[in-house]
Each structure stands twice: as structure tokens, then as C-alpha cells.
PDB file of N, CA and C in Angstrom:
ATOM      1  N   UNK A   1    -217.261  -4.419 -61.711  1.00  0.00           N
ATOM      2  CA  UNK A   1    -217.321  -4.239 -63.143  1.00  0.00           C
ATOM      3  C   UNK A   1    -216.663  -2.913 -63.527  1.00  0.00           C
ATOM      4  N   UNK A   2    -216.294  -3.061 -64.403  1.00  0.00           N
ATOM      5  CA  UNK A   2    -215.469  -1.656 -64.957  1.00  0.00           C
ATOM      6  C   UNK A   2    -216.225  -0.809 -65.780  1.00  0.00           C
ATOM      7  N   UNK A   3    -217.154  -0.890 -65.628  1.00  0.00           N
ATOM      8  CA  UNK A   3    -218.128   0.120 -65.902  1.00  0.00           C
ATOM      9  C   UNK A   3    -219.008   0.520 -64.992  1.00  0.00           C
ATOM     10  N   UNK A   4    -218.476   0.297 -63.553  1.00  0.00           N
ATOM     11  CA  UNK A   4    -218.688   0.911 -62.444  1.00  0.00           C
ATOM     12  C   UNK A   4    -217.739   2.061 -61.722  1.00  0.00           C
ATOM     13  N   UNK A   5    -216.454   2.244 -62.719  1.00  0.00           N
ATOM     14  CA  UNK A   5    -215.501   3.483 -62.176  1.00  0.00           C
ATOM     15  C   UNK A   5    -215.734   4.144 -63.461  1.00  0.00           C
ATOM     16  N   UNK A   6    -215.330   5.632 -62.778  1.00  0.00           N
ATOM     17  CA  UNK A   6    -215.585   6.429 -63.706  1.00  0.00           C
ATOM     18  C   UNK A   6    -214.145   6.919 -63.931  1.00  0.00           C
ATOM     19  N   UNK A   7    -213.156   7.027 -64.673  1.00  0.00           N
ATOM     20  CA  UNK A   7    -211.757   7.412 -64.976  1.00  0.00           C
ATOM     21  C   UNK A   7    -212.031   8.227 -65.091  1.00  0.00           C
ATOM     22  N   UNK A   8    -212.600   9.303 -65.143  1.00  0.00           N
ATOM     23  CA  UNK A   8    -212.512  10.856 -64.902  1.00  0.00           C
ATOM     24  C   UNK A   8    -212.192  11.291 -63.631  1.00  0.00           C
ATOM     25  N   UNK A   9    -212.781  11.048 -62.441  1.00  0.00           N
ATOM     26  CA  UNK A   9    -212.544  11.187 -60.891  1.00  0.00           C
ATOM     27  C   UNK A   9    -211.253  11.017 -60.767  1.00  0.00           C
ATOM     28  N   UNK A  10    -210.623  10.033 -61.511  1.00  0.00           N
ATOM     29  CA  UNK A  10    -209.298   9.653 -61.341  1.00  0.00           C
ATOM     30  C   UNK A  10    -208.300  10.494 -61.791  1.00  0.00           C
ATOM     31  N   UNK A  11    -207.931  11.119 -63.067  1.00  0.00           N
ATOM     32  CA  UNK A  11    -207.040  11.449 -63.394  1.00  0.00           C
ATOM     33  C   UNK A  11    -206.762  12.788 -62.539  1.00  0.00           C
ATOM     34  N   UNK A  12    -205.809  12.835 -63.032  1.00  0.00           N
ATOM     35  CA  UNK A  12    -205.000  13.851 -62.249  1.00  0.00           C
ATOM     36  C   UNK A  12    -204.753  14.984 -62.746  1.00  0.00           C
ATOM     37  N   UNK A  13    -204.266  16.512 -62.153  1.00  0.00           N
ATOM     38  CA  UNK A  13    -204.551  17.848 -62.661  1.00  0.00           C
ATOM     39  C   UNK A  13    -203.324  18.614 -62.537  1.00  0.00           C
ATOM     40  N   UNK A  14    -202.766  19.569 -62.697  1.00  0.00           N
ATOM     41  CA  UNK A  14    -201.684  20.316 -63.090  1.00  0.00           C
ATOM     42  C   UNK A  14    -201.248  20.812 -61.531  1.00  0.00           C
ATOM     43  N   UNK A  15    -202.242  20.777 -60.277  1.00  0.00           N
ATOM     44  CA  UNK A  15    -202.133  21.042 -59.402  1.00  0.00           C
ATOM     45  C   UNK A  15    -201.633  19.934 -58.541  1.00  0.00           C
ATOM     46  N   UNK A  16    -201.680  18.252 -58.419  1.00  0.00           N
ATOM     47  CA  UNK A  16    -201.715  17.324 -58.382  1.00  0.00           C
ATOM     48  C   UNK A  16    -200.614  17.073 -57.971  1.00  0.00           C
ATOM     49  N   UNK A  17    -199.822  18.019 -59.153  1.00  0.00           N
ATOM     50  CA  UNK A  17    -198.472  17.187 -59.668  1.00  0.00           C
ATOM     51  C   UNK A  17    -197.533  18.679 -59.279  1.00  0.00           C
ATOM     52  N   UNK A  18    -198.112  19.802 -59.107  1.00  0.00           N
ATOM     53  CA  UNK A  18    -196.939  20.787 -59.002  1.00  0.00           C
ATOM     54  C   UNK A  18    -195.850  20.708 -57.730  1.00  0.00           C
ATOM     55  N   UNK A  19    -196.578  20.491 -56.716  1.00  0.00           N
ATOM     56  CA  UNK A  19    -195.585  20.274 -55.602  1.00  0.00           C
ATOM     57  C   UNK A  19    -194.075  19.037 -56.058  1.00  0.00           C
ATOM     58  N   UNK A  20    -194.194  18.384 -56.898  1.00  0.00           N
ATOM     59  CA  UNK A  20    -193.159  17.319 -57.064  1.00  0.00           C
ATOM     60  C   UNK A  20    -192.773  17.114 -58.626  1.00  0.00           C
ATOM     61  N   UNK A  21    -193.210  18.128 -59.593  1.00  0.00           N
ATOM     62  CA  UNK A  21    -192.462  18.173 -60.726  1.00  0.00           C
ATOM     63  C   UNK A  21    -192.071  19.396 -61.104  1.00  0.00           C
ATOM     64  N   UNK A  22    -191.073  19.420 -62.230  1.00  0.00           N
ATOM     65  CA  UNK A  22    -190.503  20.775 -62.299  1.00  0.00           C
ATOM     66  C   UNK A  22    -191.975  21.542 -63.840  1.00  0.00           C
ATOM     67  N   UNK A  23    -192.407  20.355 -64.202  1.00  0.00           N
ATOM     68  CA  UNK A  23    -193.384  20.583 -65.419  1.00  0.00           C
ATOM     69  C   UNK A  23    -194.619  19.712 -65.074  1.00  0.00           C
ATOM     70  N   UNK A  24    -195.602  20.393 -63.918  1.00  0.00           N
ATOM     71  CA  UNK A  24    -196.641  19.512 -63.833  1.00  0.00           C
ATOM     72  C   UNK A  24    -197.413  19.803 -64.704  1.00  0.00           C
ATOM     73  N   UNK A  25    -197.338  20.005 -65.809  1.00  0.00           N
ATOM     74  CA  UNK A  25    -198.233  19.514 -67.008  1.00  0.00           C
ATOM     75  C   UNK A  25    -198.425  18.442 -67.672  1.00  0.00           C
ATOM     76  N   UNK A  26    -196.591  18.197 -67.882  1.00  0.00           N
ATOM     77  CA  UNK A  26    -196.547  17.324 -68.344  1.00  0.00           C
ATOM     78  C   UNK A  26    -196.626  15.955 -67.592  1.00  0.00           C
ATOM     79  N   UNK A  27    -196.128  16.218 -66.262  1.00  0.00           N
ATOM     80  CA  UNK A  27    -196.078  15.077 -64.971  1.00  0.00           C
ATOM     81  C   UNK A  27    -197.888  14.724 -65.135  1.00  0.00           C
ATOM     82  N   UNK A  28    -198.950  15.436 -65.237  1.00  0.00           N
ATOM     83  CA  UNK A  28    -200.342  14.919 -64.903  1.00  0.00           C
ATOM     84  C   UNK A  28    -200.340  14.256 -66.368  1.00  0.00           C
ATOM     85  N   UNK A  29    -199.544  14.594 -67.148  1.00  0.00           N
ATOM     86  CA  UNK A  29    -200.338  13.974 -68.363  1.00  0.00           C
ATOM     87  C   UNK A  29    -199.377  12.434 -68.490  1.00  0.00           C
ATOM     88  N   UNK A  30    -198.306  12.327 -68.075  1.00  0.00           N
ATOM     89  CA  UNK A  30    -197.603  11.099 -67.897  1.00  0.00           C
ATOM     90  C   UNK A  30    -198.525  10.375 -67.185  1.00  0.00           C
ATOM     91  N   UNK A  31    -198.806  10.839 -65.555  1.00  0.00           N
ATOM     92  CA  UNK A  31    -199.553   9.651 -64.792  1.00  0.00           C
ATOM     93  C   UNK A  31    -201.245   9.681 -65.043  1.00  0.00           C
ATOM     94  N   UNK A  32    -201.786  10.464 -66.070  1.00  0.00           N
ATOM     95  CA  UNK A  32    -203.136  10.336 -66.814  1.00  0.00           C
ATOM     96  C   UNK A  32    -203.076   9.533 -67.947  1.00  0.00           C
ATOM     97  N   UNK A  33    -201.778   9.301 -68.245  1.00  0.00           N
ATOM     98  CA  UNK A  33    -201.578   8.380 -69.390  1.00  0.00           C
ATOM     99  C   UNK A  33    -201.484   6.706 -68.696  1.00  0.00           C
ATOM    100  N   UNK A  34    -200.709   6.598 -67.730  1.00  0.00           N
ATOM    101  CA  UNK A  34    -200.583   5.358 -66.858  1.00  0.00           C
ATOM    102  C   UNK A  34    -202.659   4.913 -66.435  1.00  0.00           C
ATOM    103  N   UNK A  35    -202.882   5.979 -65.819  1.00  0.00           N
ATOM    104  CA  UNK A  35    -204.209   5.716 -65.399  1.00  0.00           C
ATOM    105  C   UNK A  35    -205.404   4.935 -66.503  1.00  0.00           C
ATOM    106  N   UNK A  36    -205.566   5.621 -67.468  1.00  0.00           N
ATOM    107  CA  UNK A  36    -206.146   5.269 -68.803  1.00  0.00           C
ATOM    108  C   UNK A  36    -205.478   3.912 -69.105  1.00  0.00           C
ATOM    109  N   UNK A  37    -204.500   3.833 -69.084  1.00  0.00           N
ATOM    110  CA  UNK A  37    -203.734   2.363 -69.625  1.00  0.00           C
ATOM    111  C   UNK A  37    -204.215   1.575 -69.080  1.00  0.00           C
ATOM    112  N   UNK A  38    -204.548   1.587 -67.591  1.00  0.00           N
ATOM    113  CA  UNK A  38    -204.596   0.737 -66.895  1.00  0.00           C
ATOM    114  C   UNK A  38    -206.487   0.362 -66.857  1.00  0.00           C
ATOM    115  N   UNK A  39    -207.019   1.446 -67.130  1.00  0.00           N
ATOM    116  CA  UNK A  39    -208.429   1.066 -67.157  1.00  0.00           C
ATOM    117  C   UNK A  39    -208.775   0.720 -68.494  1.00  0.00           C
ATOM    118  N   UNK A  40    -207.690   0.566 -69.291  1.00  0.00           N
ATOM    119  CA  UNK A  40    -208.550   0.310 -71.112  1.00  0.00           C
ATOM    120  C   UNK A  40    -208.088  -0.703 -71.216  1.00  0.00           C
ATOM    121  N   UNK A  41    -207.114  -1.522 -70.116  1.00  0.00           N
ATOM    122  CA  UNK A  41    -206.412  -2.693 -70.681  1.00  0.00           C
ATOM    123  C   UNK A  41    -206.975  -4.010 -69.540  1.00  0.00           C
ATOM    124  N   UNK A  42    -208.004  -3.448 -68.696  1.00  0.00           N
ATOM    125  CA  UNK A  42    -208.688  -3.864 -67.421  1.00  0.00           C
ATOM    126  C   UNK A  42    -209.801  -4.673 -68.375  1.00  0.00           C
ATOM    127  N   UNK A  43    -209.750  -5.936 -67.963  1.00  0.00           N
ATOM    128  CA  UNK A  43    -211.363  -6.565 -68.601  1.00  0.00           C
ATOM    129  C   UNK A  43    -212.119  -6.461 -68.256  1.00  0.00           C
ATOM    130  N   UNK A  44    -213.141  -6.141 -68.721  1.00  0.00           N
ATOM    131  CA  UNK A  44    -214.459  -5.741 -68.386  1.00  0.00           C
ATOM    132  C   UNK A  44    -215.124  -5.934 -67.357  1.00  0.00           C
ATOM    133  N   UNK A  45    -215.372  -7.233 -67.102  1.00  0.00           N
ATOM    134  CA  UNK A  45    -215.709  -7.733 -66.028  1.00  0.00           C
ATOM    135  C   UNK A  45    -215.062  -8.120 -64.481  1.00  0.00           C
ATOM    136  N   UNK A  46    -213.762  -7.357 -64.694  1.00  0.00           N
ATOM    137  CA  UNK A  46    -212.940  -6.788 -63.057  1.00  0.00           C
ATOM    138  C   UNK A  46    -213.553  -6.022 -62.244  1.00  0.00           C
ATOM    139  N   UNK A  47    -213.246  -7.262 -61.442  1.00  0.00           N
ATOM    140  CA  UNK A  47    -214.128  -6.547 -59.723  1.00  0.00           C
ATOM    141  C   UNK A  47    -213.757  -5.023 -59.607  1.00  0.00           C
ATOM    142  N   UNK A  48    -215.113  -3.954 -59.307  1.00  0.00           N
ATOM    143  CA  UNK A  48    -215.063  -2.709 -59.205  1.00  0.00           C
ATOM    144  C   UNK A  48    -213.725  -2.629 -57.849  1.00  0.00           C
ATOM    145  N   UNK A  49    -213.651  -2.648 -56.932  1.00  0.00           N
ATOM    146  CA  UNK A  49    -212.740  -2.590 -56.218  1.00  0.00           C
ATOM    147  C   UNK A  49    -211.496  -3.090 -56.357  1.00  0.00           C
ATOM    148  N   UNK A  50    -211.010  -4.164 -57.089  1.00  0.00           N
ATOM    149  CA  UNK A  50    -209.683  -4.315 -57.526  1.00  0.00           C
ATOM    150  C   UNK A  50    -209.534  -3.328 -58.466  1.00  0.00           C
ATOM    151  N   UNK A  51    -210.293  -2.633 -59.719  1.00  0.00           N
ATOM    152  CA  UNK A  51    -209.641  -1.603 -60.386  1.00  0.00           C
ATOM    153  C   UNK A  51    -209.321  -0.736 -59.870  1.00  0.00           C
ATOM    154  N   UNK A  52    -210.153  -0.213 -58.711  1.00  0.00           N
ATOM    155  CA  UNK A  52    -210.321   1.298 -57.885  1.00  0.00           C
ATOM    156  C   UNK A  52    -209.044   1.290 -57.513  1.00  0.00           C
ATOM    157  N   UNK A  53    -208.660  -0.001 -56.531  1.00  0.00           N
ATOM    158  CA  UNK A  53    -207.144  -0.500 -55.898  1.00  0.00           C
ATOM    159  C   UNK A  53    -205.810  -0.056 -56.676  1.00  0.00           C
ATOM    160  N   UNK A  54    -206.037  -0.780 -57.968  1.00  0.00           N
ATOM    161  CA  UNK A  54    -205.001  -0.727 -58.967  1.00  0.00           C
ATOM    162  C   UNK A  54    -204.376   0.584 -59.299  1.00  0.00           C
ATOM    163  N   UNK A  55    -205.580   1.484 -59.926  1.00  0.00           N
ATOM    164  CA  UNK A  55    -205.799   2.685 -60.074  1.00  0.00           C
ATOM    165  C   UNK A  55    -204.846   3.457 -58.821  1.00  0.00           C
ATOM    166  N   UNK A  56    -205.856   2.754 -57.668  1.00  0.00           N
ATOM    167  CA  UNK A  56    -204.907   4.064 -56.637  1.00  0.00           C
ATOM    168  C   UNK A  56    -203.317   3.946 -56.124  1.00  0.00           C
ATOM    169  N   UNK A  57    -203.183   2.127 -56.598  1.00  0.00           N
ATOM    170  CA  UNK A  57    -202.067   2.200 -56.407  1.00  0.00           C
ATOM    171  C   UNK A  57    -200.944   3.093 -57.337  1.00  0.00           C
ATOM    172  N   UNK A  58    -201.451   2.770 -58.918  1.00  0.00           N
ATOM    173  CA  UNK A  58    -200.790   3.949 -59.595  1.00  0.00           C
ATOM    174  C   UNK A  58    -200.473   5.049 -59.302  1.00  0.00           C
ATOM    175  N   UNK A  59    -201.577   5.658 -58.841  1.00  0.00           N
ATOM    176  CA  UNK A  59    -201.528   7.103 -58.173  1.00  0.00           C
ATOM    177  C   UNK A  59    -200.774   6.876 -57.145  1.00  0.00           C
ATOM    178  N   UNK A  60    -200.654   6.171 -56.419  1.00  0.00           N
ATOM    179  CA  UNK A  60    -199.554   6.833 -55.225  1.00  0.00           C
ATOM    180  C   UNK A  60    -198.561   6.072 -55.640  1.00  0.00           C
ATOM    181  N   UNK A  61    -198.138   4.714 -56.479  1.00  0.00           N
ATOM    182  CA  UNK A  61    -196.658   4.905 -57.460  1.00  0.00           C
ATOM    183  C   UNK A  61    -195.709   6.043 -57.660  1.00  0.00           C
ATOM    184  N   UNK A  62    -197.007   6.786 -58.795  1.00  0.00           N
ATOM    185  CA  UNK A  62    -196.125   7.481 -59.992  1.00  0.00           C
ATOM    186  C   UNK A  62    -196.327   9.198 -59.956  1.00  0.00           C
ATOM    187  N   UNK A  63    -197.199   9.614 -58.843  1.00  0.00           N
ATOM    188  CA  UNK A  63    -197.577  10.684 -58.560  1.00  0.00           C
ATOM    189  C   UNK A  63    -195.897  11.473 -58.102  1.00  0.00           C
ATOM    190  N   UNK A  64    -195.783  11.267 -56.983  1.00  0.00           N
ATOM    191  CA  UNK A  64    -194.321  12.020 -57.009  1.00  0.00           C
ATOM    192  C   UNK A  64    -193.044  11.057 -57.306  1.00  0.00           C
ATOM    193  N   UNK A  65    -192.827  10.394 -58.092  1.00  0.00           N
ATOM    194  CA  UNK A  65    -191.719   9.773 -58.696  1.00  0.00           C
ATOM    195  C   UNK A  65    -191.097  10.700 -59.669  1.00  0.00           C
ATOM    196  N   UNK A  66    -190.017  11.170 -59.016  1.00  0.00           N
ATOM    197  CA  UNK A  66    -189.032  11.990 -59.800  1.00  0.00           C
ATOM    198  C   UNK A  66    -188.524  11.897 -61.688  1.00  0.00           C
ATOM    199  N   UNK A  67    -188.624  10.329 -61.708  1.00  0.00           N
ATOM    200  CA  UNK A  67    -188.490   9.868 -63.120  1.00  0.00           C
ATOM    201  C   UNK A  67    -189.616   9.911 -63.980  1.00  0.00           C
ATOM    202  N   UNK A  68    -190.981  10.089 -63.327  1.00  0.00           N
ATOM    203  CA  UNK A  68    -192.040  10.085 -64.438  1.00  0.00           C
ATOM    204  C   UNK A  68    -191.857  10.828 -65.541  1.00  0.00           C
ATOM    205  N   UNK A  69    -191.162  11.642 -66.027  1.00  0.00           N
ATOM    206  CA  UNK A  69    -190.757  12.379 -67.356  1.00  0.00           C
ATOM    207  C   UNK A  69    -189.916  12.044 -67.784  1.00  0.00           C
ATOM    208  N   UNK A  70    -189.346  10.619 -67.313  1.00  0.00           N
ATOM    209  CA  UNK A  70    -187.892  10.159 -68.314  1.00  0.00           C
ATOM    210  C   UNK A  70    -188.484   8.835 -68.891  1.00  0.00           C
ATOM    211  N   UNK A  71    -189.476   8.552 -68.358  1.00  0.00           N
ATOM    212  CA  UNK A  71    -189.313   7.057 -68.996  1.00  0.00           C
ATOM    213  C   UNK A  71    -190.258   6.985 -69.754  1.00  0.00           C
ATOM    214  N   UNK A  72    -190.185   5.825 -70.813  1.00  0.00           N
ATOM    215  CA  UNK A  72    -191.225   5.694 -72.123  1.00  0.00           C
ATOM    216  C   UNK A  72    -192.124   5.372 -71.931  1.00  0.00           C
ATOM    217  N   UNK A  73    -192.896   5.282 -72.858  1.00  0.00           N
ATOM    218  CA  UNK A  73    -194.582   5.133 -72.811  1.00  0.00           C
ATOM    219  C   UNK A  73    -194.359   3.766 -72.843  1.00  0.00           C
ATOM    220  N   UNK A  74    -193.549   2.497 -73.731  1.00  0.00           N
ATOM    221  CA  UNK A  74    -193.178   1.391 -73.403  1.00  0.00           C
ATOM    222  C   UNK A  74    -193.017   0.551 -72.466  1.00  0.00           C
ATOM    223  N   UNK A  75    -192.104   1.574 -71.785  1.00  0.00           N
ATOM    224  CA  UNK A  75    -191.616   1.085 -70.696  1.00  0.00           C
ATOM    225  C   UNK A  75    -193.046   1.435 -68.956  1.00  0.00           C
ATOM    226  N   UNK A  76    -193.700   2.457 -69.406  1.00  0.00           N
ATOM    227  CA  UNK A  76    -194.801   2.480 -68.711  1.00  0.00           C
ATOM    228  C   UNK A  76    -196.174   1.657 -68.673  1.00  0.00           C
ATOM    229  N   UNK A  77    -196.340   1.125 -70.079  1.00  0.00           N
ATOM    230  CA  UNK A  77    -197.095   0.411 -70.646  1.00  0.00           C
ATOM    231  C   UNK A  77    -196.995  -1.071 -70.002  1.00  0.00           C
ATOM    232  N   UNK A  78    -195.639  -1.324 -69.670  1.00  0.00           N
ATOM    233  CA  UNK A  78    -194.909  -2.484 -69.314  1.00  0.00           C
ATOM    234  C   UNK A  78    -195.311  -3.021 -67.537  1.00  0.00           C
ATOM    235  N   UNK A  79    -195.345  -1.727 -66.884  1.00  0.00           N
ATOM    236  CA  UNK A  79    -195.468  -1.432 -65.832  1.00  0.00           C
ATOM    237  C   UNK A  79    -196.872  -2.118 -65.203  1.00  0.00           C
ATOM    238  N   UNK A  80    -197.871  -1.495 -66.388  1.00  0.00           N
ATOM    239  CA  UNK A  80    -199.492  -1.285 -66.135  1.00  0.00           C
ATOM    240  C   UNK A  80    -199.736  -2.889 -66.766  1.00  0.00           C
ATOM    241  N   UNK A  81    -199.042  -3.795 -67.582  1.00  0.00           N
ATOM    242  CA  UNK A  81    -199.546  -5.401 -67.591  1.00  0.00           C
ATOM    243  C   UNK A  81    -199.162  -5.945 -66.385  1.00  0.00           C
ATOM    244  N   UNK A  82    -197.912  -5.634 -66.161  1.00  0.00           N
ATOM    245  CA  UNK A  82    -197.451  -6.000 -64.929  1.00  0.00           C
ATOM    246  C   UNK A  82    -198.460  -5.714 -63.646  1.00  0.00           C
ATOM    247  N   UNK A  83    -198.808  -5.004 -63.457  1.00  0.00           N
ATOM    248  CA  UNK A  83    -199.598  -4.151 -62.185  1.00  0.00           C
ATOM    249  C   UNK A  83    -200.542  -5.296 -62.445  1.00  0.00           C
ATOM    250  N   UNK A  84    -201.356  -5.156 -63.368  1.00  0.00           N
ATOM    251  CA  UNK A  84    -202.906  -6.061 -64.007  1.00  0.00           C
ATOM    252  C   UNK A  84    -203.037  -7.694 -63.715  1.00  0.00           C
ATOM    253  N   UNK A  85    -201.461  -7.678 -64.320  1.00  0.00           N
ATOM    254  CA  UNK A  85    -201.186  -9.519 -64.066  1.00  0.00           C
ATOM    255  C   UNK A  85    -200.838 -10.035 -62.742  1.00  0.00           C
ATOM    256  N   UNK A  86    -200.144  -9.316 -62.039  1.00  0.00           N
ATOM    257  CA  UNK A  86    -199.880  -9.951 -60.636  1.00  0.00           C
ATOM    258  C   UNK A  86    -200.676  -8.739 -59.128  1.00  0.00           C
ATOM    259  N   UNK A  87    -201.855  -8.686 -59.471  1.00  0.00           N
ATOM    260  CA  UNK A  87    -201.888  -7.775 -58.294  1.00  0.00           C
ATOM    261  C   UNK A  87    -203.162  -8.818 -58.175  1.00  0.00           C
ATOM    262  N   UNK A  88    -202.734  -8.951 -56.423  1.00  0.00           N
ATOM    263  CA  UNK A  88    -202.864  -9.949 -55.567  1.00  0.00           C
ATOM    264  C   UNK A  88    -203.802  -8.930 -54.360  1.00  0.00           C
ATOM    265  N   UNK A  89    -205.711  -8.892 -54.531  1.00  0.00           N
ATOM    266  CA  UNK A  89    -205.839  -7.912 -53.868  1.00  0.00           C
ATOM    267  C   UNK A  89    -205.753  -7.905 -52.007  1.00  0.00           C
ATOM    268  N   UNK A  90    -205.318  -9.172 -51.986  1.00  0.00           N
ATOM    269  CA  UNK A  90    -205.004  -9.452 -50.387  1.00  0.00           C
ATOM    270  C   UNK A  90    -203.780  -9.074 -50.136  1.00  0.00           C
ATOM    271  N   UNK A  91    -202.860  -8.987 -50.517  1.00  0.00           N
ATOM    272  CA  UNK A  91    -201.315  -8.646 -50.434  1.00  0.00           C
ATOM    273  C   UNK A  91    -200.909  -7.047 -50.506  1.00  0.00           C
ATOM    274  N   UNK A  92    -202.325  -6.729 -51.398  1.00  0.00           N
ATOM    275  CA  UNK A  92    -202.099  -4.828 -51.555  1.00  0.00           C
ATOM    276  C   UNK A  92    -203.105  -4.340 -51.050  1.00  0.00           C
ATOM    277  N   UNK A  93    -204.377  -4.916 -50.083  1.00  0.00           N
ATOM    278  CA  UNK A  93    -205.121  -4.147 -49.602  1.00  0.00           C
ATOM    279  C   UNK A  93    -204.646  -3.302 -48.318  1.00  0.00           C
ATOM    280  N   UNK A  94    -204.763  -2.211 -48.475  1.00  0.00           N
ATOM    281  CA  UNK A  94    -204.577  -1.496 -47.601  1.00  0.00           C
ATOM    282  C   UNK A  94    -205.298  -1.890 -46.105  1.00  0.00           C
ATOM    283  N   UNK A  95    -204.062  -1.699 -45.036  1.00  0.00           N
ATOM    284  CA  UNK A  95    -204.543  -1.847 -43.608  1.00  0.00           C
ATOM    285  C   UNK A  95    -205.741  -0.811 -43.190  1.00  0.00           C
ATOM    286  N   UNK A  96    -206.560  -1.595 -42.573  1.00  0.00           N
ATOM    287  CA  UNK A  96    -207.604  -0.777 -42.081  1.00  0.00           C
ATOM    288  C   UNK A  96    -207.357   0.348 -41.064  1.00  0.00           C
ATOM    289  N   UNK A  97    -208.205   1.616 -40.740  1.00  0.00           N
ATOM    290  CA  UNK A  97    -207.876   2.503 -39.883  1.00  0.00           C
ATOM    291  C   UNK A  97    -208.793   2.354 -38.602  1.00  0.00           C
TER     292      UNK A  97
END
């Protein structure tokens, strides 16, 4: 249930992002903007672990992606239905250690 993650734990901080942007201010607030998208546009009743998944896949997406300050909120927005509509949690679960 999605009112079993807490999107605060999640977002990301100015420190996060400094090693791989030239403006990690703005870089945490791009992929804090992706993050939020993705949990406000999540239905309610999504399995706590497929959001967690989703979520982290974002984060390791868009965390050091060089373009996160060029592209639109549109075009990011676009990204996060996409992510929502086809994520397949057998195909993206991470291999066990």
C-alpha cells in the first residue's frame, strides 16, 4: 500500500547529487521532482514493494544522468507513466546477494 512508504526517506539532498552535477541543487530538486511524480501518480493500493522498486529504480536512473537539467518536466512526467505502466516486478527485481 502506498501509504506504507514514506517519500521523505526517499528524496534526495544537495549532497546526493554533488559528485555528478555541476548544480546539485538543482540536480536533487529535478530527481525529487521525478520521485514525488512517481508516488502521487502511484494508486493507492500498489504493492508496498513495487513502489519502493520503482522509486529506487528512479534513483539509480536519474541520479547521475548528465541530462537531468536539460530535460522538461513533460518530458519527465512522460518517463514516470511510463515507469508505472510497464514495470514488470519480475523482470526488474534485483538479483539476490
Amino acid at each position: 500500500m502506498k501509504s506504507n512508504v514514506d517519500i521523505h526517506v526517499v528524496l534526495s539532498t544537495f549532497e546526493d547529487m554533488e559528485d555528478f552535477h555541476d548544480d546539485p541543487d538543482e540536480a536533487s530538486e529535478r530527481l525529487n521532482f521525478i520521485l514525488h511524480a512517481i508516488f502521487d501518480a502511484a494508486d493507492e493500493d500498489i504493492e508496498t514493494s513495487r513502489l519502493e522498486q520503482i522509486l529506487h529504480h528512479a534513483w539509480e536512473s536519474w541520479q547521475q544522468d548528465a541530462h537531468l537539467l536539460e530535460i522538461e518536466d513533460d518530458e519527465l512526467l512522460d518517463w514516470v507513466d511510463h515507469a508505472l505502466a510497464t514495470w514488470d516486478d519480475e523482470s526488474n527485481e534485483e538479483s539476490p546477494e
